[in-house]
N, C-alpha and C. Protein backbone atom coordinates (compact mmCIF):
# COMPACT_ATOMS: atom_id res chain seq x y z
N UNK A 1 25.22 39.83 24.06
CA UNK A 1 23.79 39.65 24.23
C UNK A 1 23.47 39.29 25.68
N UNK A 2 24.08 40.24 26.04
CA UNK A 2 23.74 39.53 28.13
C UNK A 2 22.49 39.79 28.34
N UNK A 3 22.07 40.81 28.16
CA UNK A 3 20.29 41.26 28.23
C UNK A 3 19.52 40.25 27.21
N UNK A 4 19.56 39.89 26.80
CA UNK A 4 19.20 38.91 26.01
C UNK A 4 17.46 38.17 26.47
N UNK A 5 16.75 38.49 26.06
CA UNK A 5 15.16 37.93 26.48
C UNK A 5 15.35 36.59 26.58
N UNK A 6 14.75 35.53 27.52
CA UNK A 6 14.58 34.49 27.71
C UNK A 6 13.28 33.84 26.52
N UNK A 7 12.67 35.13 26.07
CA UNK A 7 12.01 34.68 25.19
C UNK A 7 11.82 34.62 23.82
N UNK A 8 13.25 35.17 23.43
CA UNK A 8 14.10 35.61 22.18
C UNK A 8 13.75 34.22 21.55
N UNK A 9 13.42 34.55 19.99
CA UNK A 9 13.41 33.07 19.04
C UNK A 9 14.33 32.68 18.88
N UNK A 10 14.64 30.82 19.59
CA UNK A 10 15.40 30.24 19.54
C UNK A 10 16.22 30.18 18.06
N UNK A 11 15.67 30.25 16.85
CA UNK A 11 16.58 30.06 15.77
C UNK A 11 17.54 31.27 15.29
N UNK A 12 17.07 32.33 15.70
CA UNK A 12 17.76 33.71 15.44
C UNK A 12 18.98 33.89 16.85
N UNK A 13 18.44 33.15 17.95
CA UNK A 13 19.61 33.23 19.24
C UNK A 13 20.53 32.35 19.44
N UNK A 14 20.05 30.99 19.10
CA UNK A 14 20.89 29.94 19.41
C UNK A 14 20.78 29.28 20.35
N UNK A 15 19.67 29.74 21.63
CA UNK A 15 19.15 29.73 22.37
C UNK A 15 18.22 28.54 22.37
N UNK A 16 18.12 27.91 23.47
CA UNK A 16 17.14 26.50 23.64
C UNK A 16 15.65 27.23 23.86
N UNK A 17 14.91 28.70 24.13
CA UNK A 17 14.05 29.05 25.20
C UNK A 17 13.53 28.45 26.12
N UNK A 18 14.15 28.13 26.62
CA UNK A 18 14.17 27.39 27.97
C UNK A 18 14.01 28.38 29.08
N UNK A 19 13.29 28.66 29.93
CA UNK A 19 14.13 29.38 31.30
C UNK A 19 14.11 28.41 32.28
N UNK A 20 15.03 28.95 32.77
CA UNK A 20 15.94 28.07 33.55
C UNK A 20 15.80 28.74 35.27
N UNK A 21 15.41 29.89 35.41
CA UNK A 21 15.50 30.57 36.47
C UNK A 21 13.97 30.46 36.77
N UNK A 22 13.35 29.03 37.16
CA UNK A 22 12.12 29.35 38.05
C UNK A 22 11.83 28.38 38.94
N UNK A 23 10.79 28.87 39.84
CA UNK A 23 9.97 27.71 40.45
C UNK A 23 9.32 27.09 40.25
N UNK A 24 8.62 25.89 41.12
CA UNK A 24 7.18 25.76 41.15
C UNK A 24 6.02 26.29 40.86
N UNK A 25 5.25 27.00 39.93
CA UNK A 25 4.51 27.62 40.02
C UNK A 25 4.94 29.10 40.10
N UNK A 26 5.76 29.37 40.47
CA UNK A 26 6.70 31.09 40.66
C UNK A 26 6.10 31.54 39.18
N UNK A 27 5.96 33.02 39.49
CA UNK A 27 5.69 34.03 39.07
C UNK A 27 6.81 34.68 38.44
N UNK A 28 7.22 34.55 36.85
CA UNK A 28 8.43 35.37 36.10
C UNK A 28 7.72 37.14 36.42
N UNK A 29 8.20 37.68 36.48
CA UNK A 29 8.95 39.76 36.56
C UNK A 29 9.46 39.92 35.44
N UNK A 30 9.84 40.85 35.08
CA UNK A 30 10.86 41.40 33.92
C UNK A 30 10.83 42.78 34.58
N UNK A 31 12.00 43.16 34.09
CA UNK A 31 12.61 44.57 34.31
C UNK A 31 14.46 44.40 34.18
N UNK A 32 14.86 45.79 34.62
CA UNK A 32 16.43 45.38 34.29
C UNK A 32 16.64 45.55 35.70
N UNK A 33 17.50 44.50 36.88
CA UNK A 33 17.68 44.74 37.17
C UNK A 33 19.64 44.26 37.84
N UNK A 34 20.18 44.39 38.82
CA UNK A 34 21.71 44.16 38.96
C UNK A 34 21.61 42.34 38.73
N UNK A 35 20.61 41.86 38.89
CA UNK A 35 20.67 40.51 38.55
C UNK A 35 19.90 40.03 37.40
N UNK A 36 19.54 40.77 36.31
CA UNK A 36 18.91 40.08 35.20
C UNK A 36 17.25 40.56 34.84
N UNK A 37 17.48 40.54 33.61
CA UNK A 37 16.15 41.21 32.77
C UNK A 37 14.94 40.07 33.23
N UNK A 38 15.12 39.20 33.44
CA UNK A 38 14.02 38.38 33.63
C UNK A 38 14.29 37.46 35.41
N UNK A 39 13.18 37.55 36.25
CA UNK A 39 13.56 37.01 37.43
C UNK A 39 12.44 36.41 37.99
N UNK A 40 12.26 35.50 38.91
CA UNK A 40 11.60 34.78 39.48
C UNK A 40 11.21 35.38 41.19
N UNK A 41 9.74 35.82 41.46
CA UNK A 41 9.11 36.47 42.23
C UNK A 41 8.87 35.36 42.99
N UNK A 42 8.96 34.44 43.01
CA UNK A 42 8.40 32.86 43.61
C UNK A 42 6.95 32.75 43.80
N UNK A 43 6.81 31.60 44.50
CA UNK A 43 5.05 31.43 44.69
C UNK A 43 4.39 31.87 45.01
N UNK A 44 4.65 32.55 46.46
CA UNK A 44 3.82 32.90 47.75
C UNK A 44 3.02 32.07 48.10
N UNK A 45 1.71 31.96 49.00
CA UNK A 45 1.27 31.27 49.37
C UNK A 45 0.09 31.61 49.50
N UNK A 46 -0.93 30.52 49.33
CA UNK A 46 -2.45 30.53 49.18
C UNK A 46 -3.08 31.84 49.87
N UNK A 47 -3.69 32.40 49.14
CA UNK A 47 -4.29 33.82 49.69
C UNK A 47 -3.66 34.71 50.00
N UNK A 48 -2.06 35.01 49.24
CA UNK A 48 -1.42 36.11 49.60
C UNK A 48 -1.50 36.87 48.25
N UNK A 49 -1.34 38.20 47.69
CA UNK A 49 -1.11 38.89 46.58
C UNK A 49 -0.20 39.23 46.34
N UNK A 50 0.12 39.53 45.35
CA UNK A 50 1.68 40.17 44.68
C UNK A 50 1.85 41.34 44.96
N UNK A 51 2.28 42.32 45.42
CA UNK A 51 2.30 43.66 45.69
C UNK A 51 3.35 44.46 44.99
N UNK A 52 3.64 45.28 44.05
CA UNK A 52 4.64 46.10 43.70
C UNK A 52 5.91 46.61 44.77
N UNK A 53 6.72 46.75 44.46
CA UNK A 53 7.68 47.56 45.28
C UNK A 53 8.12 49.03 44.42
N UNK A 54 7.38 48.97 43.58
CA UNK A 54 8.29 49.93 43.26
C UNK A 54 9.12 49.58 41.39
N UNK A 55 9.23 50.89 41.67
CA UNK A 55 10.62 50.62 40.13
C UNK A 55 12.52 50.17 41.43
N UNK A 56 12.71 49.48 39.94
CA UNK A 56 13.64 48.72 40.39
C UNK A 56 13.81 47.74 41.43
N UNK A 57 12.84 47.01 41.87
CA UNK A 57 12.74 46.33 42.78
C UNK A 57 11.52 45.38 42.67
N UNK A 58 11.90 43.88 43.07
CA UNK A 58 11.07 42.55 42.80
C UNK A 58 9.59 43.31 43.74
N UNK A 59 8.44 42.51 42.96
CA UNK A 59 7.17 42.80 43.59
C UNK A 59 7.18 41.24 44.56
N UNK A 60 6.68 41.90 45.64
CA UNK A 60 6.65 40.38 47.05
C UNK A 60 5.22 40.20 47.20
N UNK A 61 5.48 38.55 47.72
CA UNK A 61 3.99 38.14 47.82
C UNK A 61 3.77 38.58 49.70
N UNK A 62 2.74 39.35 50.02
CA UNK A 62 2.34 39.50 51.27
C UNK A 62 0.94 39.11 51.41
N UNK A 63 0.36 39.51 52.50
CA UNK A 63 -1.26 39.18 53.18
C UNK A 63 -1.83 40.24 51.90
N UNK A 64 -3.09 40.11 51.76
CA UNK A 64 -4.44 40.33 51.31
C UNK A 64 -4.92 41.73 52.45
N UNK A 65 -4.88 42.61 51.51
CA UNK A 65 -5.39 43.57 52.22
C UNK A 65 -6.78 43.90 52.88
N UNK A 66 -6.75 44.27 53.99
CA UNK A 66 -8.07 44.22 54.73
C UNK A 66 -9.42 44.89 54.20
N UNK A 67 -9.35 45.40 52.86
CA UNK A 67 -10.13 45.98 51.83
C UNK A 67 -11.19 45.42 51.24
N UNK A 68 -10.87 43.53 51.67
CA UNK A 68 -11.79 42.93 50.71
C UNK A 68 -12.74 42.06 51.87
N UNK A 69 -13.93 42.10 51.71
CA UNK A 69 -14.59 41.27 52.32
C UNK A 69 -13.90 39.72 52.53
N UNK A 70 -13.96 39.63 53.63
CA UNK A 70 -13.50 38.13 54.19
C UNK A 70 -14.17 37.04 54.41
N UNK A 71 -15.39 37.69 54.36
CA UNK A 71 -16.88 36.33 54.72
C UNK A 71 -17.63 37.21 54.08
N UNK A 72 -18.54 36.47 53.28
CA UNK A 72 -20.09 37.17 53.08
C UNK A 72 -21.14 35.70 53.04
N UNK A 73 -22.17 36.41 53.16
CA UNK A 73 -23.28 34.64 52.56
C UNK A 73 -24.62 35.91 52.48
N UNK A 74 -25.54 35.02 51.46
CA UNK A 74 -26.82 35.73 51.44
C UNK A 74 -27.80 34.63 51.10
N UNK A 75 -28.47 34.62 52.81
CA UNK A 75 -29.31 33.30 52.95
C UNK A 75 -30.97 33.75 53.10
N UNK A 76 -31.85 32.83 52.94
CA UNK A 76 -33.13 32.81 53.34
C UNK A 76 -33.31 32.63 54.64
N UNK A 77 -33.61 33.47 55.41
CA UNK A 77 -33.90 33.29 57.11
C UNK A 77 -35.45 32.69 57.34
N UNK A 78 -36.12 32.58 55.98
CA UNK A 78 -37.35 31.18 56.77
C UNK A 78 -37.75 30.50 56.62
N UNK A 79 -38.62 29.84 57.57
CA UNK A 79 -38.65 28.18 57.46
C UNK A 79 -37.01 27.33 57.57
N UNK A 80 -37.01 26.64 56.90
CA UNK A 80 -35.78 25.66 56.72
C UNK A 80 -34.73 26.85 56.12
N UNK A 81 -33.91 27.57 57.06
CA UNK A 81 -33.09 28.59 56.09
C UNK A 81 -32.12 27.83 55.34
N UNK A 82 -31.68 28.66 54.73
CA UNK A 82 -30.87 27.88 53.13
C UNK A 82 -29.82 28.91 52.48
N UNK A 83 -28.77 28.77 52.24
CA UNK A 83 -27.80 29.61 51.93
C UNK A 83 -27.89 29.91 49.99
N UNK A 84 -27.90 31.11 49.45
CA UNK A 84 -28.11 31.04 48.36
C UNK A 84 -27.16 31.35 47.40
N UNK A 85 -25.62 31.83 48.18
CA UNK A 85 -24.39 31.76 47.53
C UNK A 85 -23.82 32.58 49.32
N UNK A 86 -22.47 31.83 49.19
CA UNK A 86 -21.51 32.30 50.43
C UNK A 86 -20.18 32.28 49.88
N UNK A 87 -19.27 32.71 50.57
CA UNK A 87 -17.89 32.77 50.31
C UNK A 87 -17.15 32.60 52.27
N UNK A 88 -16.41 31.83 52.25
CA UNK A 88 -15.77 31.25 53.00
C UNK A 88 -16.65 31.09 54.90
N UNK A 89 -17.73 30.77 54.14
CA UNK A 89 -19.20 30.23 55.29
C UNK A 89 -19.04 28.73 55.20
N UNK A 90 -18.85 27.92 56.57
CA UNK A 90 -19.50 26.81 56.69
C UNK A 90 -20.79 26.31 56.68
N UNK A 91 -21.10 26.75 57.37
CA UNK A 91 -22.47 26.79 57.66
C UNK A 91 -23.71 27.88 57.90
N UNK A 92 -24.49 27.89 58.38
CA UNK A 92 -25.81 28.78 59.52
C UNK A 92 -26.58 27.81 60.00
N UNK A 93 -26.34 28.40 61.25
CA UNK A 93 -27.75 27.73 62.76
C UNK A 93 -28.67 28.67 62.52
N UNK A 94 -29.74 28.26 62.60
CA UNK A 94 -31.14 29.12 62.67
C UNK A 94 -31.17 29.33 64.60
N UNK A 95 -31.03 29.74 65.16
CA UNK A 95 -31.17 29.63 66.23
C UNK A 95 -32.65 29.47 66.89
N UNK A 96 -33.25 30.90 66.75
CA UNK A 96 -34.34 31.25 66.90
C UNK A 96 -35.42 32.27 66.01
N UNK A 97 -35.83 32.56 66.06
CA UNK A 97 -37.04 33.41 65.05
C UNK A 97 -35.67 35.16 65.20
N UNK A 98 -35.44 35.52 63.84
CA UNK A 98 -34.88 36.32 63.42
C UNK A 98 -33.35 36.23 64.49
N UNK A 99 -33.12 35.12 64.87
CA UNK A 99 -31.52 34.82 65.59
C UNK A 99 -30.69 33.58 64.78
N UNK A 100 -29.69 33.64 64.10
CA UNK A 100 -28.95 33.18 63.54
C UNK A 100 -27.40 33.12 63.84
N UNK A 101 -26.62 31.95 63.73
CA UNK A 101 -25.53 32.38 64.02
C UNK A 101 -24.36 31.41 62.16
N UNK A 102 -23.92 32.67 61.77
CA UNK A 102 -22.52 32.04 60.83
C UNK A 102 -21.48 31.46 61.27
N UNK A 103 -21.20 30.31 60.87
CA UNK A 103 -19.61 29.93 61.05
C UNK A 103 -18.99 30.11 59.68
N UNK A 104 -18.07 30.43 60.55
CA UNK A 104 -16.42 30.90 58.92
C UNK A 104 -15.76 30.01 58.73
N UNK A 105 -15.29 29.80 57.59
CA UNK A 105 -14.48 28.52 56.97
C UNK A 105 -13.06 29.01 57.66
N UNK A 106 -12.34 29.84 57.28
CA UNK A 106 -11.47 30.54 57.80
C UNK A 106 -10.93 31.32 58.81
N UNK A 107 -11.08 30.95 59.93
CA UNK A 107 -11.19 31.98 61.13
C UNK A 107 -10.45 33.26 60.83
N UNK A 108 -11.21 34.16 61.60
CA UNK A 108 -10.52 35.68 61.90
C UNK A 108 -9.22 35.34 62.60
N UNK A 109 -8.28 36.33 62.61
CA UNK A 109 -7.12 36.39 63.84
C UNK A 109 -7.32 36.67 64.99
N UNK A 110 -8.56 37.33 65.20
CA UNK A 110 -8.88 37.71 66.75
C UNK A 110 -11.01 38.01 66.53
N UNK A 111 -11.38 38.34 67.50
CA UNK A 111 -12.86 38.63 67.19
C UNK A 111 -12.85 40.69 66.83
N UNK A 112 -11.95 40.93 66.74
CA UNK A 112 -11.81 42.54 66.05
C UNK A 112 -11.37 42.45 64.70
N UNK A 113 -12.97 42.29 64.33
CA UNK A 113 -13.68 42.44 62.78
C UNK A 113 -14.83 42.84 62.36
N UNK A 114 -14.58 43.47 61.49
CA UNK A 114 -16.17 44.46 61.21
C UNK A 114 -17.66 43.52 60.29
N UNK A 115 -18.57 44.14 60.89
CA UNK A 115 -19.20 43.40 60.15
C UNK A 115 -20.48 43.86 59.58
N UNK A 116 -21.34 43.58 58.66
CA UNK A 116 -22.39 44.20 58.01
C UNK A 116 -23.58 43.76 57.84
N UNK A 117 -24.22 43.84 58.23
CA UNK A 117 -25.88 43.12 57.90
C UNK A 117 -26.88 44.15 57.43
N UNK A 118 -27.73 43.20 56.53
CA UNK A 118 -28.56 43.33 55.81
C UNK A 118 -29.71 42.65 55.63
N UNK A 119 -30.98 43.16 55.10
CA UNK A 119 -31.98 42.04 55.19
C UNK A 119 -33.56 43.06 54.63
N UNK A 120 -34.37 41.50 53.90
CA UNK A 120 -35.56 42.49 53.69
C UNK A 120 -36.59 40.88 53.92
N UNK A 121 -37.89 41.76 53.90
CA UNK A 121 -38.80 40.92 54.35
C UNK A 121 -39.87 40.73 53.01
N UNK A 122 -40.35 39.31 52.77
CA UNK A 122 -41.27 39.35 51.21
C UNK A 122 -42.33 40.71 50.94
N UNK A 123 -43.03 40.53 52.46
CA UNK A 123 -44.01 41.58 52.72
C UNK A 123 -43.98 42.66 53.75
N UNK A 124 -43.89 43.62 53.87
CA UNK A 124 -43.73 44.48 55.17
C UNK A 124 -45.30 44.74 55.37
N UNK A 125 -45.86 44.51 56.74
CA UNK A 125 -47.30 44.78 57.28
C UNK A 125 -46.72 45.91 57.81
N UNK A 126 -47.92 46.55 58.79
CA UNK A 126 -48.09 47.44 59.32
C UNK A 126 -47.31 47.49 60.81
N UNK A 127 -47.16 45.87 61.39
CA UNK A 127 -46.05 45.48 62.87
C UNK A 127 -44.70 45.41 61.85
N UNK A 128 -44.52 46.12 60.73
CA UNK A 128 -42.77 45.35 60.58
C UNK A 128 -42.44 47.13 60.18
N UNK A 129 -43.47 47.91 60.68
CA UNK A 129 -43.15 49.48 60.11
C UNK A 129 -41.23 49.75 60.99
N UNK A 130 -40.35 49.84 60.51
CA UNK A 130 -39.25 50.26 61.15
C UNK A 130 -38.31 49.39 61.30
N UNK A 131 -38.48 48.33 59.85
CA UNK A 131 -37.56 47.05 60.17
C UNK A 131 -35.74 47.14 60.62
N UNK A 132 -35.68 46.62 61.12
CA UNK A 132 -33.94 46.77 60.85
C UNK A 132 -33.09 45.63 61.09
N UNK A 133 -31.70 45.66 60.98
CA UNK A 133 -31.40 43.91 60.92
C UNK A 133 -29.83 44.55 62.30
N UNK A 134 -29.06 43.68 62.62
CA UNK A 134 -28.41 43.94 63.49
C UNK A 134 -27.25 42.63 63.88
N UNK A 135 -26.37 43.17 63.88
CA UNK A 135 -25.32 41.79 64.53
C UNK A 135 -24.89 42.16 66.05
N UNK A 136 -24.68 41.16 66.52
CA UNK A 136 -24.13 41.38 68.31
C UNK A 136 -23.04 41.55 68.21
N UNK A 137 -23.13 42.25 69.26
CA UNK A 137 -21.70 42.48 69.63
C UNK A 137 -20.36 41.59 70.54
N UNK A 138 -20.98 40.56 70.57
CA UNK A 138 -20.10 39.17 71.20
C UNK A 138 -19.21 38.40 69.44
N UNK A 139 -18.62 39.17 69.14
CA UNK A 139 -17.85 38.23 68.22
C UNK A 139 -17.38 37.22 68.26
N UNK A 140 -16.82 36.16 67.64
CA UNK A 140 -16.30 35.39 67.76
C UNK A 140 -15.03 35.37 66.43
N UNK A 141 -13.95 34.96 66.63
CA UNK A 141 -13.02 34.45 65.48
C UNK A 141 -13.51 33.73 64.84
N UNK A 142 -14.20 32.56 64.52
CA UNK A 142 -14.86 31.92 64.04
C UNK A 142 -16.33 31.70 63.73
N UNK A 143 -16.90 32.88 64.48
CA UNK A 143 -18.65 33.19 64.10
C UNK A 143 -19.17 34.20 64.39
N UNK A 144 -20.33 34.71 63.76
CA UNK A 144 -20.93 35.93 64.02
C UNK A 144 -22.70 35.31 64.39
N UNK A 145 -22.87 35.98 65.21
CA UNK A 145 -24.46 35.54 65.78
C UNK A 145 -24.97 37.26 64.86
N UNK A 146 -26.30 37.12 64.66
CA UNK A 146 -26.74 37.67 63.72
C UNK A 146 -28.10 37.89 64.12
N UNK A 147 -29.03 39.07 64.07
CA UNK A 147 -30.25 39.08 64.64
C UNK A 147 -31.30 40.02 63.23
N UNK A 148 -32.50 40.00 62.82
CA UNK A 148 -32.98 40.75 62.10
C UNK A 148 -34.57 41.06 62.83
N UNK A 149 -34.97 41.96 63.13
CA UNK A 149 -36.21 42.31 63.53
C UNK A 149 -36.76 43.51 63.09
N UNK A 150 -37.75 43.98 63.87
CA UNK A 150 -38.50 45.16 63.42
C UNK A 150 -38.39 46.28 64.25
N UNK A 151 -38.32 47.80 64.03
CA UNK A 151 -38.23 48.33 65.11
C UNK A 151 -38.26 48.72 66.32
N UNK A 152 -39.37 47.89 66.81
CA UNK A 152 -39.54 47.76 68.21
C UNK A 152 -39.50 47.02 69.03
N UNK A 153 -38.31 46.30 68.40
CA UNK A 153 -37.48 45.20 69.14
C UNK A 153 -37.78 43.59 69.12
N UNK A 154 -39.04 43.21 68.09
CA UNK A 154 -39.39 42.30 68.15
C UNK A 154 -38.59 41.99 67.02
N UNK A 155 -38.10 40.25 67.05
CA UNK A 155 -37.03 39.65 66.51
C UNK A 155 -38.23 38.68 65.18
N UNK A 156 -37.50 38.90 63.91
CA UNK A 156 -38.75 38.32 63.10
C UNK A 156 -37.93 38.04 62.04
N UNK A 157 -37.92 36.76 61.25
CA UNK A 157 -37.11 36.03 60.20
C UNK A 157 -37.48 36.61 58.88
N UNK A 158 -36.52 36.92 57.94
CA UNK A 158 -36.27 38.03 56.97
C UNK A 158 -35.86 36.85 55.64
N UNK A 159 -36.79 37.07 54.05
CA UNK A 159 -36.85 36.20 53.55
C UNK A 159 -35.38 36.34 53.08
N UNK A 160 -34.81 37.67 52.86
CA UNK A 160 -33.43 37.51 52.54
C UNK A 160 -32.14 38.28 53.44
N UNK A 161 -31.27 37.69 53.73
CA UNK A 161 -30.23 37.98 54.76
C UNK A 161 -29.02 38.03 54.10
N UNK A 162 -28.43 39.58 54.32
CA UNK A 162 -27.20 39.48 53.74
C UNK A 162 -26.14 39.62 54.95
N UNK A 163 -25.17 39.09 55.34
CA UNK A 163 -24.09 38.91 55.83
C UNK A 163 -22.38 39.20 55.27
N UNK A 164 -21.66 40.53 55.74
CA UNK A 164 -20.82 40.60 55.26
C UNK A 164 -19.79 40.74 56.75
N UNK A 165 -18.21 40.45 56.24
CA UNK A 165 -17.19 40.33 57.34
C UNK A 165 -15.80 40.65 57.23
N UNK A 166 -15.45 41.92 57.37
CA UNK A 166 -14.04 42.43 56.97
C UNK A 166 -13.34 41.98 58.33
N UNK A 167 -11.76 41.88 57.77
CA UNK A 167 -10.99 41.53 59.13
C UNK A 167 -9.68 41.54 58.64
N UNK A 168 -9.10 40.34 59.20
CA UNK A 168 -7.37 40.04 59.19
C UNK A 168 -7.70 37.96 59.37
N UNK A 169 -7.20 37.14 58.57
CA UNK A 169 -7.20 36.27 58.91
C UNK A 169 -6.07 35.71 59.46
């Protein structure tokens, strides 16, 4: 019974079900392989994923693929702005009338990271004909300055602001 499941009923095996082959928190595998039907993938570490290798071979914990948004927040840009759900945002400075700047809980690895803005206004008049929203181009690893105005360049606070931030942390 060398193949023998670790999770075989103890009264029919003789077996304690115990396993004995893990970590901390480690992640059990199964498959057959030159070292055993059942094996220990270990922990990895905060914000990494499990990735496959393949048949016949342990799946490893690596980085988080650059696929998933890394920052987002979607705030009220007026009056007293106010964040209305974020994901790895410290904060927002209101700077100035439709100028804002995000800080990231998590810094980027470098300021080469993409980023997305969005935004609408309660009411559009007849001066907001051609609105559009816009981020600068001065990145930072740790913040994005953020601008929303109207098409003809005048800068004007947007009741809702969406902020998104792909990268590498």
């Amino acid at each position: 019974m060398a193949n023998e499941s670790a999770f075989d009923n103890a009264a029919t095996s003789g077996r304690t079900g115990v396993i004995t082959n893990t970590t901390a928190y480690g992640v059990l595998t199964a498959g057959t392989t030159a070292t055993g039907a059942i094996q220990n993938a270990g922990a990895g570490n905060a914000g990494q994923v499990l990735t496959s290798n393949g048949a016949a071979a342990l799946p490893s914990f690596g980085a988080s693929p650059g696929s998933n948004a890394k920052v987002w927040i979607n705030f009220d840009g007026t009056g007293v702005i106010a964040t209305n759900v974020s994901f790895n945002v410290t904060s927002i400075t209101d700077n100035d009338t439709g100028d804002y700047t995000v800080t990231i809980a998590t810094n980027f690895s470098s300021a080469n990271y993409c980023t997305q803005l969005s935004g609408a206004r309660g009411s559009v008049g007849a001066s907001d004909t051609g609105l559009e929203s816009y981020t600068t181009t001065d990145l930072a690893a740790g913040a994005v300055r953020v601008f929303t105005g109207n098409g003809v360049g005048a800068h004007l606070d947007y009741e809702l602001v969406d902020v998104t931030c792909w990268g590498t942390h």
